[in-house]
Protein backbone atom coordinates (compact mmCIF):
# COMPACT_ATOMS: atom_id res chain seq x y z
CA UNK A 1 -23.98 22.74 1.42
CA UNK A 2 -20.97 24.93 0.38
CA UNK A 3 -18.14 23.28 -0.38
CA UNK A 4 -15.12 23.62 2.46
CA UNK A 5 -12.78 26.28 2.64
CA UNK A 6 -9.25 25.64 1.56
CA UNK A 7 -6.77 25.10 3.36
CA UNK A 8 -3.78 27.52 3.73
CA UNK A 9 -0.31 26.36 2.05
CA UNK A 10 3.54 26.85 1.97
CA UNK A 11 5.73 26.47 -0.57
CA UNK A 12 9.49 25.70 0.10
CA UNK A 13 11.42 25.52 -2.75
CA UNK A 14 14.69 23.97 -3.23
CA UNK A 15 17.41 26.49 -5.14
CA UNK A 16 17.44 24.46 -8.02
CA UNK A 17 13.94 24.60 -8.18
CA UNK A 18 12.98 26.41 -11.75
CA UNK A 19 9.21 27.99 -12.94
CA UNK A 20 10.11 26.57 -16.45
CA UNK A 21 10.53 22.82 -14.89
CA UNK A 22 8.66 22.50 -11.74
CA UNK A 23 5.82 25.55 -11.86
CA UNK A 24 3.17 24.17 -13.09
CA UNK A 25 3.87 21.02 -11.57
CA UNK A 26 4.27 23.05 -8.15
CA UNK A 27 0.75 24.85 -8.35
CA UNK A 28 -1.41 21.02 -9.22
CA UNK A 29 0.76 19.97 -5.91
CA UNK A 30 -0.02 23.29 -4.14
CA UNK A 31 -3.77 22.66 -5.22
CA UNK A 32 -3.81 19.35 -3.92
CA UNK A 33 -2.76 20.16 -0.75
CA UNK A 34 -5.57 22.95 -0.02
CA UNK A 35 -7.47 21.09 -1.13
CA UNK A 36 -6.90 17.92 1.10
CA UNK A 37 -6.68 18.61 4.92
CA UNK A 38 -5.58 14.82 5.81
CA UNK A 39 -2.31 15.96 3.90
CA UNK A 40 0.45 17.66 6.31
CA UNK A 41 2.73 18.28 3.48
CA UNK A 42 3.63 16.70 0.00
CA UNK A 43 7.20 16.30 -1.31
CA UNK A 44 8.38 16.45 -4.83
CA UNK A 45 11.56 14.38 -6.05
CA UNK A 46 13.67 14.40 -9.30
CA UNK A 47 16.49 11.34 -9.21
CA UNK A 48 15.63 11.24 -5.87
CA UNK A 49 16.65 14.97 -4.89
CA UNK A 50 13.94 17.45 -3.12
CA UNK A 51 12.76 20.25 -5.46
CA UNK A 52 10.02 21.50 -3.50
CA UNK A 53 7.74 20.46 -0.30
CA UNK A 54 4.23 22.15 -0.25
CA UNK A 55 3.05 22.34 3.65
CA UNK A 56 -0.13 22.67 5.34
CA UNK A 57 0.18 26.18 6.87
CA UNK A 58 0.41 26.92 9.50
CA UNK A 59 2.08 23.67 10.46
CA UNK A 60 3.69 22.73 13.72
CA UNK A 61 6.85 20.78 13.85
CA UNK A 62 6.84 16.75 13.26
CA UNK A 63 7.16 15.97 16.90
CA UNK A 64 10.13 13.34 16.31
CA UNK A 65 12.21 15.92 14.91
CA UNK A 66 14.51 18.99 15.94
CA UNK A 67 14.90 21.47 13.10
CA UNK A 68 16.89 24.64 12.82
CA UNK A 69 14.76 27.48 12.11
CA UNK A 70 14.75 27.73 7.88
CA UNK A 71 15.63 24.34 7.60
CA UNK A 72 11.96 22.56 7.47
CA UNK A 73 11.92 21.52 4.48
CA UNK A 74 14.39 18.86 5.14
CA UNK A 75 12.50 18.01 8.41
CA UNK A 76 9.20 17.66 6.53
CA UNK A 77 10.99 15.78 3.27
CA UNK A 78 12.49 13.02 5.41
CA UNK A 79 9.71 10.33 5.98
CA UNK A 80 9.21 11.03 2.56
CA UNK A 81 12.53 10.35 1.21
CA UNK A 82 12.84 7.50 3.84
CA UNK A 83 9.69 6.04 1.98
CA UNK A 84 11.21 6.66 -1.69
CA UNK A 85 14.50 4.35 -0.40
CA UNK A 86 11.92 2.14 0.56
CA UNK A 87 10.08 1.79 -2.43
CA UNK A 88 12.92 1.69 -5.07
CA UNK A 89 14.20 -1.43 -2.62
CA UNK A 90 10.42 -2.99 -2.91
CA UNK A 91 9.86 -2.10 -6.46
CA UNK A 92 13.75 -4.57 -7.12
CA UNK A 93 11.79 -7.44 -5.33
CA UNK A 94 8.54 -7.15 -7.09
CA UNK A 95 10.12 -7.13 -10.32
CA UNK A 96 10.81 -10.75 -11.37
CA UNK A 97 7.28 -11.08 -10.25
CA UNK A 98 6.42 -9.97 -14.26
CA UNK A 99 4.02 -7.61 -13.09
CA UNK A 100 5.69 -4.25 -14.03
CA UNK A 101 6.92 -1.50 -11.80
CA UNK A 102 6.26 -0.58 -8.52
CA UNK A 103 3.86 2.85 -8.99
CA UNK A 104 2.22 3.19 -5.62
CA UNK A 105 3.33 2.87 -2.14
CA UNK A 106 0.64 3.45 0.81
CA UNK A 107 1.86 3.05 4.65
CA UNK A 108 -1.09 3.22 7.00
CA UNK A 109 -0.64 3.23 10.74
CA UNK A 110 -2.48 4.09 14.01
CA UNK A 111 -1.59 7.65 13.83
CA UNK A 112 -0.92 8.32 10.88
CA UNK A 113 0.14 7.14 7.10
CA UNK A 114 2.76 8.04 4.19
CA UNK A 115 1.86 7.45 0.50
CA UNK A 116 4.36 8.22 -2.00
CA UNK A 117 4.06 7.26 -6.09
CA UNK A 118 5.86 7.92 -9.61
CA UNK A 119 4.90 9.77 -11.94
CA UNK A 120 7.08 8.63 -14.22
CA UNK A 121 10.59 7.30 -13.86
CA UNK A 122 13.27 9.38 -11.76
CA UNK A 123 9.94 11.72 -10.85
CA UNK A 124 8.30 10.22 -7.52
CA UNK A 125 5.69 12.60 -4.83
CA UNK A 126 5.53 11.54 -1.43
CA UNK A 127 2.65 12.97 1.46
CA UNK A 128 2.50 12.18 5.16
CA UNK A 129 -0.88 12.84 6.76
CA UNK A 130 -0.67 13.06 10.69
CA UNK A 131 -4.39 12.11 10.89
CA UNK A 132 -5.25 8.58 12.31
CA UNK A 133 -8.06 8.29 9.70
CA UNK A 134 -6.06 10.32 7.24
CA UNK A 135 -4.92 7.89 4.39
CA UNK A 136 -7.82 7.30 2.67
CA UNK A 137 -8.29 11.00 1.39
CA UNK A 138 -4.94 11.14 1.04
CA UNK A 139 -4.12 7.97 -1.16
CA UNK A 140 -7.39 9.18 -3.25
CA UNK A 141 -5.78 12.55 -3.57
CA UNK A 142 -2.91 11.53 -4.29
CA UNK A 143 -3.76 9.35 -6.67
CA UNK A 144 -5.83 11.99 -9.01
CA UNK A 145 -2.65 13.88 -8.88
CA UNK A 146 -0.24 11.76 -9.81
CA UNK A 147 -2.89 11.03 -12.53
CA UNK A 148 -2.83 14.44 -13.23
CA UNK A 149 0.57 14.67 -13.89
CA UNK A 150 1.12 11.90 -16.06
CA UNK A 151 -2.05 13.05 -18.36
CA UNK A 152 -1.94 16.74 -18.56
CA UNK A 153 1.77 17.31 -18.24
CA UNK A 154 3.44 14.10 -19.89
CA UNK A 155 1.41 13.09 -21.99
CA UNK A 156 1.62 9.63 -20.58
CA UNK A 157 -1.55 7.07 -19.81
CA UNK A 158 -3.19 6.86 -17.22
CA UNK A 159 -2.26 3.86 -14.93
CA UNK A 160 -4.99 3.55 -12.78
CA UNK A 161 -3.90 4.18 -9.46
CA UNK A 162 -5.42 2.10 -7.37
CA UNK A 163 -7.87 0.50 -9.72
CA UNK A 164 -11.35 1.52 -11.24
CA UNK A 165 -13.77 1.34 -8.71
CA UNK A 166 -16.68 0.11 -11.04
CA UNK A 167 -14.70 -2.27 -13.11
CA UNK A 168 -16.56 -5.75 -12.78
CA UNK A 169 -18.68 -4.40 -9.44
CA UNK A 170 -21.47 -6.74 -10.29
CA UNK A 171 -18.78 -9.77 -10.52
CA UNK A 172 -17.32 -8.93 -7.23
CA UNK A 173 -18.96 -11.75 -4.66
CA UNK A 174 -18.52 -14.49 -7.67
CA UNK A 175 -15.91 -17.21 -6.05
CA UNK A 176 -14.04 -19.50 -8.24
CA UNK A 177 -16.14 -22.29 -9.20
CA UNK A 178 -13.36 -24.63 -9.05
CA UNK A 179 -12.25 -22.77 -5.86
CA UNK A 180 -8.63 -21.91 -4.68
CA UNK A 181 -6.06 -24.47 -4.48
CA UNK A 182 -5.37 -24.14 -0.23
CA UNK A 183 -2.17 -25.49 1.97
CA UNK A 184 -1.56 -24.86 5.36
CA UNK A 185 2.19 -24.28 6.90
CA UNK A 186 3.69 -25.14 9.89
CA UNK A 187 2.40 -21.82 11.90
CA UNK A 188 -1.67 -23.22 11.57
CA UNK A 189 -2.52 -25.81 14.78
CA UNK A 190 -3.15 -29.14 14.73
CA UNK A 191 -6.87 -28.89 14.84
CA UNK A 192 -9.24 -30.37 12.16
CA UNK A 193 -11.79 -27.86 12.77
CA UNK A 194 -9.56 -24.84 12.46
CA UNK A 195 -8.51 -25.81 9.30
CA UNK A 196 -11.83 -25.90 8.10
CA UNK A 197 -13.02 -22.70 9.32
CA UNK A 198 -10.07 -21.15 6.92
CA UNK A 199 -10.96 -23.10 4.49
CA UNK A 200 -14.31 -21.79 4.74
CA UNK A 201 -12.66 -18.74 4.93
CA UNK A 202 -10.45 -18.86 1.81
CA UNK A 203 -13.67 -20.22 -0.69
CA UNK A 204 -15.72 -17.37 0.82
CA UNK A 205 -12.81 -14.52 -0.40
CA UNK A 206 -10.25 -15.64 -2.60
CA UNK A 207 -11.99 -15.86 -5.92
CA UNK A 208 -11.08 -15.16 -10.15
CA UNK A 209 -12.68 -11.77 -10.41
CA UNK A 210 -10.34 -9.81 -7.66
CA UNK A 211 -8.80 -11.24 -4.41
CA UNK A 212 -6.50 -14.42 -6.56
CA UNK A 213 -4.00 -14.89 -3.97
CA UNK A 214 -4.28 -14.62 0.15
CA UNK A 215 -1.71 -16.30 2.93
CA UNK A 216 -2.14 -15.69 6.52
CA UNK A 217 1.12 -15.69 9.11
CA UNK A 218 1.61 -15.72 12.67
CA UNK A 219 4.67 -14.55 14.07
CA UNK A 220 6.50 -14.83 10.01
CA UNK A 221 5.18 -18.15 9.85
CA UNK A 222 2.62 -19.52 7.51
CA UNK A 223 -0.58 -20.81 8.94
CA UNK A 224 -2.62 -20.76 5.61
CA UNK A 225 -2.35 -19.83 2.38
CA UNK A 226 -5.04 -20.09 -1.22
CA UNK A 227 -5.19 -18.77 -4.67
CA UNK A 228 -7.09 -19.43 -7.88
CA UNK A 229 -3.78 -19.41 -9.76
CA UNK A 230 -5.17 -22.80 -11.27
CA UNK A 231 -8.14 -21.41 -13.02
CA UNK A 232 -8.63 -21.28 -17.32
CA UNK A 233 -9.40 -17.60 -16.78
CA UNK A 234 -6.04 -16.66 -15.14
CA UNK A 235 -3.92 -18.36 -17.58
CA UNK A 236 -3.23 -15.60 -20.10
CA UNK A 237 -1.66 -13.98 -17.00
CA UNK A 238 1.06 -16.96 -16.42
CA UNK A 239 2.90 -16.79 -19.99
CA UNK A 240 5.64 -15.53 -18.59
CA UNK A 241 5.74 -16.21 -15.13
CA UNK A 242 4.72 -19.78 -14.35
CA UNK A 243 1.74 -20.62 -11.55
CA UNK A 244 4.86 -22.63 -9.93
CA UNK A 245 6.80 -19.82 -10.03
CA UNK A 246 4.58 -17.24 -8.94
CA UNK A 247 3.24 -18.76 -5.70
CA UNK A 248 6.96 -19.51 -5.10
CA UNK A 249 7.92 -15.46 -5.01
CA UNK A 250 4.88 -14.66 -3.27
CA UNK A 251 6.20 -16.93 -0.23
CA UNK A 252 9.64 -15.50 -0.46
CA UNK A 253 7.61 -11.96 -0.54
CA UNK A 254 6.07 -13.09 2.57
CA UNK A 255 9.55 -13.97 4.19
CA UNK A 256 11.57 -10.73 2.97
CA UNK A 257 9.12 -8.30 4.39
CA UNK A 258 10.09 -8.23 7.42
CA UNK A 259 13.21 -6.20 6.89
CA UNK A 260 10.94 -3.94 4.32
CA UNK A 261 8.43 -3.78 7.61
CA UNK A 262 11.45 -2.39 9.97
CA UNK A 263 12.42 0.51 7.69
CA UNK A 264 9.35 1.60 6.99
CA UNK A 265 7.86 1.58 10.62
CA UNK A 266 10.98 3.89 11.23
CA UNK A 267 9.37 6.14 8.05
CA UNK A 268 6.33 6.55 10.10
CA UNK A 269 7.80 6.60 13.33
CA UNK A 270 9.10 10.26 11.72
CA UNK A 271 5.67 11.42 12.12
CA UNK A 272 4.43 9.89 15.48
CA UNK A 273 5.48 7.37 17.58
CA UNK A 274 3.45 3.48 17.78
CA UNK A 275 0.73 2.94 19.69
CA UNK A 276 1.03 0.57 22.60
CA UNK A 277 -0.34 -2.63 22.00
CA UNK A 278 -0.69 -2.19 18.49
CA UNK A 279 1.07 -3.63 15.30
CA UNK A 280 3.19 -0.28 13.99
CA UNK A 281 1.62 -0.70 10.55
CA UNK A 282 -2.08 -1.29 9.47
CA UNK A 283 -1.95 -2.20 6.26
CA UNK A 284 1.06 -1.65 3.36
CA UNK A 285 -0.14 -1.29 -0.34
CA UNK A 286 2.20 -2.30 -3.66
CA UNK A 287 0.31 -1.10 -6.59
CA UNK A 288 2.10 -2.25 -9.34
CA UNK A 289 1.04 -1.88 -12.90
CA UNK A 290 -0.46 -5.67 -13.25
CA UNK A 291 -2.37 -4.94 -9.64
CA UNK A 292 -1.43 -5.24 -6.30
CA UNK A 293 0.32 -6.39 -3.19
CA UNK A 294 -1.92 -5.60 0.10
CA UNK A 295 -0.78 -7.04 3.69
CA UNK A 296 -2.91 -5.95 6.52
CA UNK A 297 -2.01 -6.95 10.05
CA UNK A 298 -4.55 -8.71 11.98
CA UNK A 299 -3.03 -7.95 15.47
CA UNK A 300 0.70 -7.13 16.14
CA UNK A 301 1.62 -10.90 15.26
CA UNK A 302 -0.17 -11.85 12.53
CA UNK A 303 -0.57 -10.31 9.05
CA UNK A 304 -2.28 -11.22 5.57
CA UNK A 305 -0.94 -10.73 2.41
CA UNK A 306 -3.19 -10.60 -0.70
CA UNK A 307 -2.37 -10.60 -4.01
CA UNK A 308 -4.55 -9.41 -7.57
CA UNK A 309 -3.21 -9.67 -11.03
CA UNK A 310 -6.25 -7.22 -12.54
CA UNK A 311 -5.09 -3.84 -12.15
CA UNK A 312 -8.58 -2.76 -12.72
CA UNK A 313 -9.61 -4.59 -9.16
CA UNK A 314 -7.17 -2.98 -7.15
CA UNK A 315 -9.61 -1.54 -4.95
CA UNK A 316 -12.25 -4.31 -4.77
CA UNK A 317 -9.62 -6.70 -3.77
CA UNK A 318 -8.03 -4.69 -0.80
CA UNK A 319 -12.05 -4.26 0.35
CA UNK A 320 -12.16 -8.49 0.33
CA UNK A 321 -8.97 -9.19 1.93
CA UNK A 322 -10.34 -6.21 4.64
CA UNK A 323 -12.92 -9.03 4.81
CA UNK A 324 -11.01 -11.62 5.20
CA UNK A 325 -8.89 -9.56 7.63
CA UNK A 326 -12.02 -8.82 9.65
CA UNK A 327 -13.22 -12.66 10.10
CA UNK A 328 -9.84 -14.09 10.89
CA UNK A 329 -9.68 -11.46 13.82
CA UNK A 330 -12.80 -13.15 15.61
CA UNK A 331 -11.69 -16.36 15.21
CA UNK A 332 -10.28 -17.69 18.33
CA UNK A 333 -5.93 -18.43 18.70
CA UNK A 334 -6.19 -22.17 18.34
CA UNK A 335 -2.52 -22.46 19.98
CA UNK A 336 -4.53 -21.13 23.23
CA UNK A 337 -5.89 -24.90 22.59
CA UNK A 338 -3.54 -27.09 20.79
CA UNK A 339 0.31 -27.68 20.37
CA UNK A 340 1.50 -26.67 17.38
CA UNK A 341 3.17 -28.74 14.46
């Protein structure tokens, strides 16, 4: 089967844009794009000015904005540059976390999704894909650029965006023997039963070898949260940042997102408005360099937030919290049932 034709581009380039500093640079992003028809446009930054935007072509305009004629560039660059505020704010609350800096950013919605990563500090790229089903070829595109640039261009290592997908495949499904430490908060039901179902749950996904950290919330309240924190094969990744400590920020994560939700439903409210009846955001990813920070919504009041320490296992733990995600939406609202704490 022959391979797909690419797709047409356009290149608009800011007038301090320079062949001798962005060029190359320009044509791997021009590349990219042709090669990736889930991307609308991608968005280069320096210190977090525009040097150039590379555009599917041709490209109608985003529908939630009026733009002079000439001036799309800066109509195309603004969920992007909405999303780089976003993530320099995010990447300030992950730090004392101990587990590097903030690399990756991926905001997936009903209709659409932005991504946006660094390349190396004061360089970040940002695309928006207006296709419902959009982000995953995008964040995998995005990704091998990004790559791309840090290899070929800077000479830096690569950082494994997103993780390896066959690191430690076969020790996937392995739980925790010991299994995770579990406590419920004041958002689960008074309902013996229900809390065993989650526990269930939590022993089936949270485990050593990917998923090590997974709360549940309803409404910004805790109903249930497990990790394996506890276990003698996590402990080299504590020396600096006590268990204690850890599941302490993760909490206070939980809590601060909300305001980190609000802006960045705005961000992709630049490229089409929510869906009815729908939480405004599918899932968030926070790839740091020490893994990963993944929240996927459950319905428009509930989210979960998982955590993995193993950069490596990026992927694989995303798939199990999906997992998790997937069973927790068929179990039944127990406060249809019960009174609550």
């Amino acid at each position: 089967m022959a391979a797909p034709a690419p797709q047409r581009t356009s290149t608009l380039k800011q007038s301090h844009w320079t062949v001798k500093r962005h060029g190359v640079i320009t044509e791997m992003c021009e590349e990219t794009v042709a090669a990736t028809p889930a991307i609308r446009s991608l968005c280069h930054y320096s210190n977090g000015i525009l040097d150039f935007a590379v555009l599917r072509a041709p490209l109608a305009p985003l529908s939630s904005l009026v733009t002079e004629p000439g001036d799309e560039d800066s109509g195309e660059s603004l969920p992007g540059s909405r999303l780089l505020l976003c993530a320099q704010d995010l990447g300030l609350v992950l730090r004392p976390l101990g587990t590097g800096e903030l690399m990756r950013t991926v905001v997936a919605g009903p209709r659409g999704g932005l991504w946006g990563g660094r390349a190396r500090p004061g360089e970040f790229l940002a695309a928006v894909t207006d296709l419902g089903d959009g982000v995953p070829a995008t964040d995998a595109a995005m990704n091998r650029l990004v790559t791309r640039i840090r290899t070929e261009i800077h000479s830096l290592p690569d950082e494994l965006l997103g993780g390896d997908p066959v690191a430690k495949a076969h020790l996937a499904s392995i739980p925790a023997p010991e299994g995770p430490r579990i406590d419920f908060g004041t958002g689960a039901a008074a309902d013996t039963g229900y809390e065993e179902r989650l526990r269930h749950l939590w022993r089936a996904h949270v485990n050593t070898t990917d998923l090590h950290y997974a709360g549940y919330y309803r409404d910004w309240t805790l109903v249930c949260v497990g990790d394996v924190f506890d276990a003698r094969e996590l402990g080299p990744r504590f020396i600096d940042v006590s268990v204690r400590t850890r599941r302490t920020a993760y909490r206070d994560l939980s809590r601060s997102l909300r305001g980190h939700v609000v802006r960045l439903t705005d961000a992709l409210g630049l490229i089409a408005p929510p869906v009815p009846g729908r939480a405004p955001l599918d899932r968030l990813v926070l790839d740091v360099q020490e893994g990963a920070v993944h929240v996927h919504w459950t319905s428009p009041h509930a989210f979960l937030l998982g955590v993995t320490l193993d950069q490596r296992q990026v992927g694989h733990a995303e798939q199990r919290l999906a997992g998790l995600a997937r069973a927790l939406g068929e179990e039944p609202d127990p406060r249809r049932f019960t009174t609550p704490r």
